[in-house]
N, C-alpha and C. Protein backbone atom coordinates (compact mmCIF):
# COMPACT_ATOMS: atom_id res chain seq x y z
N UNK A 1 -19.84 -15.91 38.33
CA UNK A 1 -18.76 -16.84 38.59
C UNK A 1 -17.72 -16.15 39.47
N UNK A 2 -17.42 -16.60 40.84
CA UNK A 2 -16.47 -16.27 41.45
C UNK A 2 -14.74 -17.04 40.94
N UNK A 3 -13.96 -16.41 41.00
CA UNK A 3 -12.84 -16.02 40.10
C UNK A 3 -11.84 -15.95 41.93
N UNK A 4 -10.73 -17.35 41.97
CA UNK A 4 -9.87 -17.47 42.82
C UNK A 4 -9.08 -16.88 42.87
N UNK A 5 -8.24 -16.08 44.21
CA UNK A 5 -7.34 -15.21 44.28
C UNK A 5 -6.28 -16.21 43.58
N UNK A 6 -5.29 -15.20 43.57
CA UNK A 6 -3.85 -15.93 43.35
C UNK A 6 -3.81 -16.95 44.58
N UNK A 7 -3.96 -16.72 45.58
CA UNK A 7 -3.45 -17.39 47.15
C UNK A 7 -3.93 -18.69 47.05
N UNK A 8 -5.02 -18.85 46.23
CA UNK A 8 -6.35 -19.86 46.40
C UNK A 8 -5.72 -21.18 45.37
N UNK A 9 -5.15 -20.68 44.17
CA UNK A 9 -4.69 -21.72 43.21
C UNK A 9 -3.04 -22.37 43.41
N UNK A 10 -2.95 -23.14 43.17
CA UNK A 10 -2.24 -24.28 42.97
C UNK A 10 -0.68 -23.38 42.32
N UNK A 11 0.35 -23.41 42.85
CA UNK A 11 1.25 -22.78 42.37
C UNK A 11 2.15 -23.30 40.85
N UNK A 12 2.44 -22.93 39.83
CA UNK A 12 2.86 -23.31 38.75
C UNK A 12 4.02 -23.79 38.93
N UNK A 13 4.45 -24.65 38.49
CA UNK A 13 6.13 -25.64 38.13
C UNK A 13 6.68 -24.58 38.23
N UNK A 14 7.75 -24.86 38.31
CA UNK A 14 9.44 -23.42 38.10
C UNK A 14 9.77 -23.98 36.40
N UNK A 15 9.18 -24.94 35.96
CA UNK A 15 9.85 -25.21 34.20
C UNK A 15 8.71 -24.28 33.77
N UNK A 16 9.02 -25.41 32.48
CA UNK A 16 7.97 -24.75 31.47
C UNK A 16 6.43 -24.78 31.95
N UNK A 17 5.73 -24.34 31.47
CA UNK A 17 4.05 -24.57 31.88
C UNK A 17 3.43 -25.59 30.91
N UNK A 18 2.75 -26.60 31.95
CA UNK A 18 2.14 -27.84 31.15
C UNK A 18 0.60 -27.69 30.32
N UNK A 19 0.44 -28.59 29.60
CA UNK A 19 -1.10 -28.26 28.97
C UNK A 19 -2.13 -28.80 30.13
N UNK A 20 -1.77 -29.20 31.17
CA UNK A 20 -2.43 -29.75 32.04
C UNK A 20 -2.81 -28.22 33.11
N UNK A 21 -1.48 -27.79 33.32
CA UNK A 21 -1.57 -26.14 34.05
C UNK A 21 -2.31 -25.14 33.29
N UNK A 22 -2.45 -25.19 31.91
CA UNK A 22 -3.46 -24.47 31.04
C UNK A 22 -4.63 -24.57 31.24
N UNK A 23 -4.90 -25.77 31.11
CA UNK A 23 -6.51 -26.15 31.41
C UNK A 23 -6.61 -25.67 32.79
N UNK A 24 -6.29 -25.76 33.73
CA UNK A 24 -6.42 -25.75 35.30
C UNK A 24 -6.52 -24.25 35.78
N UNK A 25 -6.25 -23.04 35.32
CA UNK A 25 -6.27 -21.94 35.06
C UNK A 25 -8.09 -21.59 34.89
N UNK A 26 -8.03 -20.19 35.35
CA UNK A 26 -10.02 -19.90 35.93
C UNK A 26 -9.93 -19.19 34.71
N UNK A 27 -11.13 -18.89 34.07
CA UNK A 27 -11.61 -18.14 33.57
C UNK A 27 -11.63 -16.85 33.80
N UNK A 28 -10.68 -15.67 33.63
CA UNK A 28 -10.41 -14.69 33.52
C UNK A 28 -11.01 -13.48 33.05
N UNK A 29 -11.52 -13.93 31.78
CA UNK A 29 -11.77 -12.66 30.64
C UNK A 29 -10.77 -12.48 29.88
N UNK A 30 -9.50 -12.76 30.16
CA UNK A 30 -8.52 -13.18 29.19
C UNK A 30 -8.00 -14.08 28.60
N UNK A 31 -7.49 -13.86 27.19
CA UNK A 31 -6.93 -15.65 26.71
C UNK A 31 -5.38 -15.78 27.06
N UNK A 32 -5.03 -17.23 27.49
CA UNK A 32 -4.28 -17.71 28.21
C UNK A 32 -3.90 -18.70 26.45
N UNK A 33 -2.96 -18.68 26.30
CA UNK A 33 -1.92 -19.56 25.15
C UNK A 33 -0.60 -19.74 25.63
N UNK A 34 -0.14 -20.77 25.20
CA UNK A 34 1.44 -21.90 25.83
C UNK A 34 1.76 -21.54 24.62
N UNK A 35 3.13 -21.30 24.52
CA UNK A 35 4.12 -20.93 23.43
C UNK A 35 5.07 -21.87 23.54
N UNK A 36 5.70 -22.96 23.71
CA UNK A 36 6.54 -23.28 23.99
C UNK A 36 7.15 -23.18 25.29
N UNK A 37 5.98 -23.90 26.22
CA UNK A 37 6.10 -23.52 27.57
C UNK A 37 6.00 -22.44 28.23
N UNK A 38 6.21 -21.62 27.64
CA UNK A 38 5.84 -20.03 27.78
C UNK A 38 4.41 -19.59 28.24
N UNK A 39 3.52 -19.18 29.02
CA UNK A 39 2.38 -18.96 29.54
C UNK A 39 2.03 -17.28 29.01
N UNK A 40 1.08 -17.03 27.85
CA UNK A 40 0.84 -15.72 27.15
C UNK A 40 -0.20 -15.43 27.83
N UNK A 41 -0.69 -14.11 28.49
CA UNK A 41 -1.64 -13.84 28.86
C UNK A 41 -2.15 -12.88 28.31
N UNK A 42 -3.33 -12.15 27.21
CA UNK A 42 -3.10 -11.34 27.21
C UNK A 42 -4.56 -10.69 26.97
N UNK A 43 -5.45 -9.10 27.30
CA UNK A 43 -6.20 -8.55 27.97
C UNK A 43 -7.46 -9.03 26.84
N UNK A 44 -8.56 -8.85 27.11
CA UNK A 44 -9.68 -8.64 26.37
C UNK A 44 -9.29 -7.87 24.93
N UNK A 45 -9.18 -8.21 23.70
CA UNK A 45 -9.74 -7.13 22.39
C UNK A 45 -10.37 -5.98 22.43
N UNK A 46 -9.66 -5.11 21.81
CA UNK A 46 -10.62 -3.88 21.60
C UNK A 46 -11.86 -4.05 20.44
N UNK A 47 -12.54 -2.99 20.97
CA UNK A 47 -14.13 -3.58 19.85
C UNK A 47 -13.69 -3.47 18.17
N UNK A 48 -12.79 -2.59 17.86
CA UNK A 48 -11.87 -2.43 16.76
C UNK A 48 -11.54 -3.74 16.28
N UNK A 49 -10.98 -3.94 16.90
CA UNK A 49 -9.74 -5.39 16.82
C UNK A 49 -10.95 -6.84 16.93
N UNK A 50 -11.88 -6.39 17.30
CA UNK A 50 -13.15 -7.29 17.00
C UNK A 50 -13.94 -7.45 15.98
N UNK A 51 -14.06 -6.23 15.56
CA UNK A 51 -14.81 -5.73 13.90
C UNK A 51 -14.14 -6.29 12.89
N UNK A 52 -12.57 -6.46 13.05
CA UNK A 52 -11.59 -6.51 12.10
C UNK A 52 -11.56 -8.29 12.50
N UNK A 53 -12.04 -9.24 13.27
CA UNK A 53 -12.22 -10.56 13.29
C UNK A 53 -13.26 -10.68 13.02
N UNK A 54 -14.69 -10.41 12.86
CA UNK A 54 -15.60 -10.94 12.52
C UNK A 54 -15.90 -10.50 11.27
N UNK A 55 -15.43 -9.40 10.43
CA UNK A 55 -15.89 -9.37 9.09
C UNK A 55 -14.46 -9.96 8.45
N UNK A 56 -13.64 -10.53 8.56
CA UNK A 56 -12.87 -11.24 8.39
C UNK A 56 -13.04 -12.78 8.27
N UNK A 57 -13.46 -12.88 9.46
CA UNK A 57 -14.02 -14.75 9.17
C UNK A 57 -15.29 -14.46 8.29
N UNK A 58 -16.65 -13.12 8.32
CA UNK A 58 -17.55 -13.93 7.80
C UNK A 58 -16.87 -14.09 6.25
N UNK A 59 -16.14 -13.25 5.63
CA UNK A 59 -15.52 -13.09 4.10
C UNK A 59 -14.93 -14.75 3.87
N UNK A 60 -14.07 -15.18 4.65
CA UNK A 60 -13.70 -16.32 4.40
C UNK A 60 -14.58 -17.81 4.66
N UNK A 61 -15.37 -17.19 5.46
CA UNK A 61 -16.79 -18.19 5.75
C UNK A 61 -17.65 -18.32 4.33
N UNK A 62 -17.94 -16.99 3.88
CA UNK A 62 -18.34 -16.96 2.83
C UNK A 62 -17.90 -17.25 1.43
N UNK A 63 -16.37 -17.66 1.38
CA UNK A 63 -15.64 -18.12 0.45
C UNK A 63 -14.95 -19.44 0.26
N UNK A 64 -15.40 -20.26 1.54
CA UNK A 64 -14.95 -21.45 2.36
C UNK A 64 -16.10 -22.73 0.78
N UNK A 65 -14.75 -23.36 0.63
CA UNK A 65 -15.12 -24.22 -0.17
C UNK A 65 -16.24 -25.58 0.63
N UNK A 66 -16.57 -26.71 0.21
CA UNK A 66 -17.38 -27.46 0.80
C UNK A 66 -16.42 -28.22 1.73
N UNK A 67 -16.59 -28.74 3.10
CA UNK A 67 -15.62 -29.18 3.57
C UNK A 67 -14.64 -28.90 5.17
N UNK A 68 -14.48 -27.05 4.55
CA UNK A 68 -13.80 -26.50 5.37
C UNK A 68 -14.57 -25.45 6.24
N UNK A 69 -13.77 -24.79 7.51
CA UNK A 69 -15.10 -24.02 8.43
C UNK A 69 -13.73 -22.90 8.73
N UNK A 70 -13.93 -21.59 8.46
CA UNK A 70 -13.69 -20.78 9.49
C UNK A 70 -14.26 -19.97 10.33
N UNK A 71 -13.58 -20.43 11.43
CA UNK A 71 -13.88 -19.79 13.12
C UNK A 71 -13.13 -18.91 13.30
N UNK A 72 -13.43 -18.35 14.65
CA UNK A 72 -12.58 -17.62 15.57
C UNK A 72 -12.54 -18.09 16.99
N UNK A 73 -11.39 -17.37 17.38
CA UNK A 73 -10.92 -17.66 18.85
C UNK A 73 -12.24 -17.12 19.36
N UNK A 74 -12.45 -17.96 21.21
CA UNK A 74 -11.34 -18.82 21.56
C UNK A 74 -11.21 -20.38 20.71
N UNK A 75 -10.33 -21.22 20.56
CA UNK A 75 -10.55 -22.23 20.09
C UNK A 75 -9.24 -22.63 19.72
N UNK A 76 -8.69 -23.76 20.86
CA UNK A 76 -7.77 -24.33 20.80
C UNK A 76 -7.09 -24.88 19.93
N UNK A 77 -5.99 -24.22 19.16
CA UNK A 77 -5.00 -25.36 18.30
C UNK A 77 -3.91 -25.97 19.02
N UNK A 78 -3.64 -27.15 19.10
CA UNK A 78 -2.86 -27.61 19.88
C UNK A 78 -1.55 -28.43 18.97
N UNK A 79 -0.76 -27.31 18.68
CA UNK A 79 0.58 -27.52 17.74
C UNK A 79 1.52 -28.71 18.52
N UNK A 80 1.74 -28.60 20.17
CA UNK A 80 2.68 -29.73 20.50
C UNK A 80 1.97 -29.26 21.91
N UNK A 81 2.92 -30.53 22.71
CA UNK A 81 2.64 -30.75 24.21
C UNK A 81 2.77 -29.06 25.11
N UNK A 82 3.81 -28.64 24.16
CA UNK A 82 4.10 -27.32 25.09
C UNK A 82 3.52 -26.38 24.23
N UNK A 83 2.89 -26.24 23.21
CA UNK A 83 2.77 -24.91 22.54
C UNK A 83 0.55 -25.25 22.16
N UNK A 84 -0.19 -23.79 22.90
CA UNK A 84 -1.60 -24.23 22.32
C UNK A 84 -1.93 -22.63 22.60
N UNK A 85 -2.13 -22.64 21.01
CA UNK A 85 -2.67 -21.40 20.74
C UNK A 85 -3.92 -20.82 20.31
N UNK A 86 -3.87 -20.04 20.58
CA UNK A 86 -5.27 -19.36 20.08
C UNK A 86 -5.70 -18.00 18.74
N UNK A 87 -5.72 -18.63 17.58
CA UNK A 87 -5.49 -17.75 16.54
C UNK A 87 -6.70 -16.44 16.06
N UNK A 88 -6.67 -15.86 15.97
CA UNK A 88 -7.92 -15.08 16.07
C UNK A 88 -8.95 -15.56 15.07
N UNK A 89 -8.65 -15.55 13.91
CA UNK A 89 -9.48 -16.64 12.96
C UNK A 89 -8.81 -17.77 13.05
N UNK A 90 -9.27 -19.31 12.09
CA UNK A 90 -8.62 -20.10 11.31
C UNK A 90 -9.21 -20.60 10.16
N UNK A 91 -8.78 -21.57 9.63
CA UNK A 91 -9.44 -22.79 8.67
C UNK A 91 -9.33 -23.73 8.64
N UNK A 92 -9.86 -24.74 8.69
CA UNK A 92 -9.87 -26.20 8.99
C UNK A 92 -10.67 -27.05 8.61
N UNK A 93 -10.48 -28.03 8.10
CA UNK A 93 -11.85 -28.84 7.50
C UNK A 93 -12.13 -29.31 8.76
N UNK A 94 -14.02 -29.24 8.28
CA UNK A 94 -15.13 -29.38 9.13
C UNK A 94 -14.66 -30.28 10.40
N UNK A 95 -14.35 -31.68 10.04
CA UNK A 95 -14.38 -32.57 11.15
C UNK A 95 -13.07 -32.19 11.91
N UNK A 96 -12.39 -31.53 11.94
CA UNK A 96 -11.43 -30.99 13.07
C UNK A 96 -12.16 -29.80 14.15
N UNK A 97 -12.89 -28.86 12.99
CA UNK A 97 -13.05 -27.80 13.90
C UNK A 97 -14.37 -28.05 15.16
N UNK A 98 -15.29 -29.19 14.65
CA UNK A 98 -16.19 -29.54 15.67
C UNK A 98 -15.86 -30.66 16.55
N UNK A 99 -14.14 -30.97 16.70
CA UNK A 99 -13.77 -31.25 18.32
C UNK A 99 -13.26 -30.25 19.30
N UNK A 100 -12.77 -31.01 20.38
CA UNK A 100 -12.20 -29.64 21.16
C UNK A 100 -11.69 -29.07 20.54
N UNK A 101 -10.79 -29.20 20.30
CA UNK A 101 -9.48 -28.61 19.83
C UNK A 101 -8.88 -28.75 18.76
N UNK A 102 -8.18 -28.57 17.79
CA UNK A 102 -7.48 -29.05 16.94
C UNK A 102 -6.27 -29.07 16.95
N UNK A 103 -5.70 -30.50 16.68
CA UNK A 103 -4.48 -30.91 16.82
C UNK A 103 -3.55 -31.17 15.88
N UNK A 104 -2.95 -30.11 15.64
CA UNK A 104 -2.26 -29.91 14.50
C UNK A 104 -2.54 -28.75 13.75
N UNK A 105 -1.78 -28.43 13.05
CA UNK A 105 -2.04 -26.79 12.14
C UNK A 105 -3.01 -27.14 11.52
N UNK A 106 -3.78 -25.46 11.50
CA UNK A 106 -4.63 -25.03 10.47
C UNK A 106 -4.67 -24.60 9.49
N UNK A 107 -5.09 -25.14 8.53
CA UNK A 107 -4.26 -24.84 6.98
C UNK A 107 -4.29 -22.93 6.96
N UNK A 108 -5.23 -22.38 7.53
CA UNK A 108 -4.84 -21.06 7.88
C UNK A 108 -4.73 -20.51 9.65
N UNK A 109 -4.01 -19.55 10.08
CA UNK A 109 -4.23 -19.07 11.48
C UNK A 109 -3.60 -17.44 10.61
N UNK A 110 -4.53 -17.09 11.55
CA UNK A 110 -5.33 -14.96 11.02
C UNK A 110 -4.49 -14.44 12.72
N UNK A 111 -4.01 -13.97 12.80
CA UNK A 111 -3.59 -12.96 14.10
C UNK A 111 -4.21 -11.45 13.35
N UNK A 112 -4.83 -10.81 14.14
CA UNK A 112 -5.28 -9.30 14.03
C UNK A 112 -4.33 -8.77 15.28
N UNK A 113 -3.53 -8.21 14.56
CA UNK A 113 -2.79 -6.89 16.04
C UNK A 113 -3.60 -5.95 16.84
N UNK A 114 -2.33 -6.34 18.09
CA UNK A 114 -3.11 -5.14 19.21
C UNK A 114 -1.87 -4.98 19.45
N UNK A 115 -2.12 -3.97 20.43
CA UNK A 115 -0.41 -3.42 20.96
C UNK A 115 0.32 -4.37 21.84
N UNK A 116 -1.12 -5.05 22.59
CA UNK A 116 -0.10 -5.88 23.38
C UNK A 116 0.20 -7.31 22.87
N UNK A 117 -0.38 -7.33 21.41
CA UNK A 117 0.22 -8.94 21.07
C UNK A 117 0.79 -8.56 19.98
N UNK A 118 1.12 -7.54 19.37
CA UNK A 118 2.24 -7.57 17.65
C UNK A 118 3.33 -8.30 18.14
N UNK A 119 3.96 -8.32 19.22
CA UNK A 119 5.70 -8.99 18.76
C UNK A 119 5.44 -10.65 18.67
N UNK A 120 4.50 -10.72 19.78
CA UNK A 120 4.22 -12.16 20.03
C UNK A 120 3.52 -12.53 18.39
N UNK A 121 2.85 -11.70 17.65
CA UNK A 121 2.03 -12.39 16.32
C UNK A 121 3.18 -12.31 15.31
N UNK A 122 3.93 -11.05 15.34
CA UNK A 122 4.85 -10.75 13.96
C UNK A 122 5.93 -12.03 13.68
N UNK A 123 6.10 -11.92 15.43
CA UNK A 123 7.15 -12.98 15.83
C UNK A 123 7.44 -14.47 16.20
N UNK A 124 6.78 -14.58 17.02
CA UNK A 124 6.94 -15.67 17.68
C UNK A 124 5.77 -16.62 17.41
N UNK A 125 4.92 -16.05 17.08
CA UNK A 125 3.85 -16.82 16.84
C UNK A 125 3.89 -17.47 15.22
N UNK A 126 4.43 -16.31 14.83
CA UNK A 126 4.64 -16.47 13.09
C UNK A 126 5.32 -17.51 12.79
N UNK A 127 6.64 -17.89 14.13
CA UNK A 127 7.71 -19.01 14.03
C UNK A 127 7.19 -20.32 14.31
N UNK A 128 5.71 -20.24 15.51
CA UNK A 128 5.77 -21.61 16.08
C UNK A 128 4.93 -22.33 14.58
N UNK A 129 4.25 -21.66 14.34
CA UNK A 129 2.99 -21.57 12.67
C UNK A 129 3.80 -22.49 12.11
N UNK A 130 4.68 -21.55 11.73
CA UNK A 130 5.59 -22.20 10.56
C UNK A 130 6.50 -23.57 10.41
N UNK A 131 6.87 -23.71 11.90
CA UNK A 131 7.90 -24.96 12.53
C UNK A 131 6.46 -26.10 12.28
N UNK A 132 5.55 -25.43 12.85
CA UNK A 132 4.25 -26.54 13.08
C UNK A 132 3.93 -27.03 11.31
N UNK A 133 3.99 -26.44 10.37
CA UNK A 133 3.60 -26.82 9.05
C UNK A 133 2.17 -25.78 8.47
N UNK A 134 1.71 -25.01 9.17
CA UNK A 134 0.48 -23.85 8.75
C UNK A 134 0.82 -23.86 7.63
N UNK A 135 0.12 -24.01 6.69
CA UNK A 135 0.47 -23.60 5.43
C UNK A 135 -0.01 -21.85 4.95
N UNK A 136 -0.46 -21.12 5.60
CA UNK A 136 -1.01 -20.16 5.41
C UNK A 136 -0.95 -19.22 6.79
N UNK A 137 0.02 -18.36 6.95
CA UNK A 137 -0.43 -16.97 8.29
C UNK A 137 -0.42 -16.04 7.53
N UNK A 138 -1.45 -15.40 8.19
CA UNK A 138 -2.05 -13.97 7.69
C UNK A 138 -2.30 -12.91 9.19
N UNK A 139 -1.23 -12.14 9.41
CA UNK A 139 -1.50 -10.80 10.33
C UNK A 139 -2.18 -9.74 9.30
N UNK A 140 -3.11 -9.49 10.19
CA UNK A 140 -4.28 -7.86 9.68
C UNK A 140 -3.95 -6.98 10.92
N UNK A 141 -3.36 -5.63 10.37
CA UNK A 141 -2.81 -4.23 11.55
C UNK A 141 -4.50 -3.84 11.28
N UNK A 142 -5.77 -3.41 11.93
CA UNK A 142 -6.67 -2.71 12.50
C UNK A 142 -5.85 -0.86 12.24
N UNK A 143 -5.24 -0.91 12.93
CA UNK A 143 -4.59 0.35 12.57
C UNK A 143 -4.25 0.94 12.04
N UNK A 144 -3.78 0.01 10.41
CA UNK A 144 -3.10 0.93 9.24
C UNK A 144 -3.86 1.39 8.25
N UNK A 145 -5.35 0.70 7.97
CA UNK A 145 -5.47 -1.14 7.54
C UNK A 145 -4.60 -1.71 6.87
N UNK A 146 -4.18 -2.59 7.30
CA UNK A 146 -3.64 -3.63 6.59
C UNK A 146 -3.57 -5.20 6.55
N UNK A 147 -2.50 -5.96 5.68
CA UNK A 147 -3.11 -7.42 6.16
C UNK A 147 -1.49 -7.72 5.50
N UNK A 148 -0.59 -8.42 6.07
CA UNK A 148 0.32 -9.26 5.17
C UNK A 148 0.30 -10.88 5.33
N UNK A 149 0.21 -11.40 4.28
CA UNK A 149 0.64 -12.97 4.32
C UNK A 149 1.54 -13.80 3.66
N UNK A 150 1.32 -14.93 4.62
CA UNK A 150 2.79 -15.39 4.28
C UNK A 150 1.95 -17.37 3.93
N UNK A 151 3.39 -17.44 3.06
CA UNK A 151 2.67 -19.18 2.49
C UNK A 151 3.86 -19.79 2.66
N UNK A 152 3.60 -21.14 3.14
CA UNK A 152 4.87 -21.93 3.76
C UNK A 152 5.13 -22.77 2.43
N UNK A 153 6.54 -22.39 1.90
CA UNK A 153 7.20 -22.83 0.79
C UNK A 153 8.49 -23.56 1.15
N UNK A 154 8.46 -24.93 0.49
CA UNK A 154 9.65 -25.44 1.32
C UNK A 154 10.44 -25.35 2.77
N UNK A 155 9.21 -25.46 3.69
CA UNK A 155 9.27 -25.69 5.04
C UNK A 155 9.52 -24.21 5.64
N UNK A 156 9.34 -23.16 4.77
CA UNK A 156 9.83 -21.81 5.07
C UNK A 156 8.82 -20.47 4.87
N UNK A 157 8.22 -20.04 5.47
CA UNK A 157 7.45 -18.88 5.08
C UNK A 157 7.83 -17.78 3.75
N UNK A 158 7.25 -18.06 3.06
CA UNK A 158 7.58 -16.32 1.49
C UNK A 158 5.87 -15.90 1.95
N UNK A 159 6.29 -14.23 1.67
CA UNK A 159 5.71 -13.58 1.84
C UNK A 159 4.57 -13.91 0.20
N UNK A 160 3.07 -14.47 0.54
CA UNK A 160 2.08 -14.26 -0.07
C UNK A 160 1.97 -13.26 -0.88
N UNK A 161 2.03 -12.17 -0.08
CA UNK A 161 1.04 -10.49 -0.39
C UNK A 161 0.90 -9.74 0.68
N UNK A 162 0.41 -8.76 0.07
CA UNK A 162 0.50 -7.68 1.32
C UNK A 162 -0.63 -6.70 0.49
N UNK A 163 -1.30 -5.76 1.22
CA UNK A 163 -1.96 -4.50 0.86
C UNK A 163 -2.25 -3.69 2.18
N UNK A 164 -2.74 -2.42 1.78
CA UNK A 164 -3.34 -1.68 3.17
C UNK A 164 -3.98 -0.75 2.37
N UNK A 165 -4.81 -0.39 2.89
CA UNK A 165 -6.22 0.90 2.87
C UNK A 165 -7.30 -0.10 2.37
N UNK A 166 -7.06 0.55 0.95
CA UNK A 166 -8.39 0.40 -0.18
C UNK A 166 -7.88 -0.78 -1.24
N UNK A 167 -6.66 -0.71 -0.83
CA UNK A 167 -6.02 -1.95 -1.82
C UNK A 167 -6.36 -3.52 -1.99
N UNK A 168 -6.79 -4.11 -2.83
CA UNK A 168 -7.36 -5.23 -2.95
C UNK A 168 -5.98 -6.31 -3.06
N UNK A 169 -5.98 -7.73 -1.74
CA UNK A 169 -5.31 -8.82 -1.93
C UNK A 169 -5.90 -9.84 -1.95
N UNK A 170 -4.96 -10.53 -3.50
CA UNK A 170 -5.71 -11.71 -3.79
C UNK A 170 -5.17 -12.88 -3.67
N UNK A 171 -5.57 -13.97 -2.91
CA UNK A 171 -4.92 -14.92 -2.39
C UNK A 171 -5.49 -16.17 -3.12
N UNK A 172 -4.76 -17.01 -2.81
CA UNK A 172 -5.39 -18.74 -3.39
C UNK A 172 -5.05 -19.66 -2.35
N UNK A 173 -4.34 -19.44 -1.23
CA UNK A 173 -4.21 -20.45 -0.14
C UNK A 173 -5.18 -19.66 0.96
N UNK A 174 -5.61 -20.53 1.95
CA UNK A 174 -6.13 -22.07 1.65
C UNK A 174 -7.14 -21.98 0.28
N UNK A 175 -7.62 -21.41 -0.01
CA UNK A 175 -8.55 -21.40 -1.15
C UNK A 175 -9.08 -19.62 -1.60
N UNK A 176 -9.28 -19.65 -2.89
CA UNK A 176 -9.10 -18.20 -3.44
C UNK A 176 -9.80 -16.87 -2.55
N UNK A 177 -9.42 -16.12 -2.54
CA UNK A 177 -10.21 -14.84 -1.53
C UNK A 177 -9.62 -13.75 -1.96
N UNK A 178 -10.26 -12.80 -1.74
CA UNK A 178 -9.81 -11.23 -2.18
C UNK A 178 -10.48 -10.44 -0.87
N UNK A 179 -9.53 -9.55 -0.26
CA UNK A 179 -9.32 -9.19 1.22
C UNK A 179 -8.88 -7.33 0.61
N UNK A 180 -10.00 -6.59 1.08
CA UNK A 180 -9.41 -4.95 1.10
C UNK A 180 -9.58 -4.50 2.16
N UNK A 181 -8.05 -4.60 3.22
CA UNK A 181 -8.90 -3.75 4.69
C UNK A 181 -9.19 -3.06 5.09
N UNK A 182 -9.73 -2.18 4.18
CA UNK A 182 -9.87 -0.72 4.55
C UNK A 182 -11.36 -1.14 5.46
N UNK A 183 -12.10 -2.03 4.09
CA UNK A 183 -13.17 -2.78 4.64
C UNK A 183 -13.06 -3.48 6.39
N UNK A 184 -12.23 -4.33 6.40
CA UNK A 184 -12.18 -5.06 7.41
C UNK A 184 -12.47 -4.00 8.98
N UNK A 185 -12.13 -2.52 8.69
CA UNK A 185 -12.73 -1.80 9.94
C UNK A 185 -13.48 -0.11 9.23
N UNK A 186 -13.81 -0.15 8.42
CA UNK A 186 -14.78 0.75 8.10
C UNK A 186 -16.15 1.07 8.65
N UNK A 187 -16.77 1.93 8.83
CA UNK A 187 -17.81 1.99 9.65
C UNK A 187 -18.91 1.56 8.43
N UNK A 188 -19.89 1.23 9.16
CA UNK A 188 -21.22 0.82 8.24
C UNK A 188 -22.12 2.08 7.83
């Protein structure tokens, strides 16, 4: 696949960036997410930060009641006109996750840190989650191991739980699971 210079594409609004300018955007190798008009670009995953998403979804795949599916990015949630993100895992019952996109929060969205997305996950991402109604964010550091989560209580995030290494967390939103990340990047 040949991949258009800058010169070649269509120049972006001076506002915010539309979901229409999202879609219209080439295929990179990188994921492209709208924050609130905001245009996130950010590099390929390390194979780390990959290990730590796929034995992650299969645990919750494997604990996924009848009904519900978790995936991983890429895979569009589309919170509002200006904000479509891309969560590294999620959860969602079945008939959402086999359309494009899903529109509206996922009763869970998983961010795994990298260096170049912690402020955007700790932060900003954690805020749009929460404004949107997620009932469930969960950041996992690859690096520490660790995992903290948070459960939306009266329109407001409280901190779930938290662990790191070898430490076992036990959750009940979206549905019961027990998470030790030491696991989540341990070698086989």
């Amino acid at each position: 696949m040949t991949v258009p210079r800058s010169d070649e594409l269509p120049p972006l609004n001076p506002g915010p960036i539309t979901r229409a300018e999202l879609d219209a955007m080439p295929d990179d190798g990188r994921r492209h997410e709208l924050l609130d008009g905001m245009l996130l670009v950010t590099p390929a995953p390390t194979g780390m930060h990959q290990v730590a998403v796929i034995r992650l979804a299969r645990l919750l795949g494997d604990s996924c009641p009848p009904g519900l599916e978790a995936i991983v990015a890429p895979f569009d949630v589309a919170l509002a006109k200006d904000t479509v993100l891309q969560p590294d895992v999620l959860v969602a019952p079945w008939e959402d996750v086999i359309k494009r996109e899903l529109t509206g929060p996922p009763l869970l969205a998983v961010e795994v840190l990298s260096p170049s997305t912690r402020r955007y996950d700790l932060l900003l991402k954690r805020s749009r989650y929460e404004a949107a109604g997620t009932p469930s964010y969960w950041v996992v550091d690859p690096d520490e191991p660790s995992i903290i989560a948070w459960e939306l209580r009266d329109g407001a995030y409280a901190e779930a739980g938290r662990a790191g290494g070898g430490d076992a967390l036990e959750l009940t939103l979206p549905y019961p699971v027990r998470i030790i990340p030491a696991e989540l990047v341990a070698p086989r």
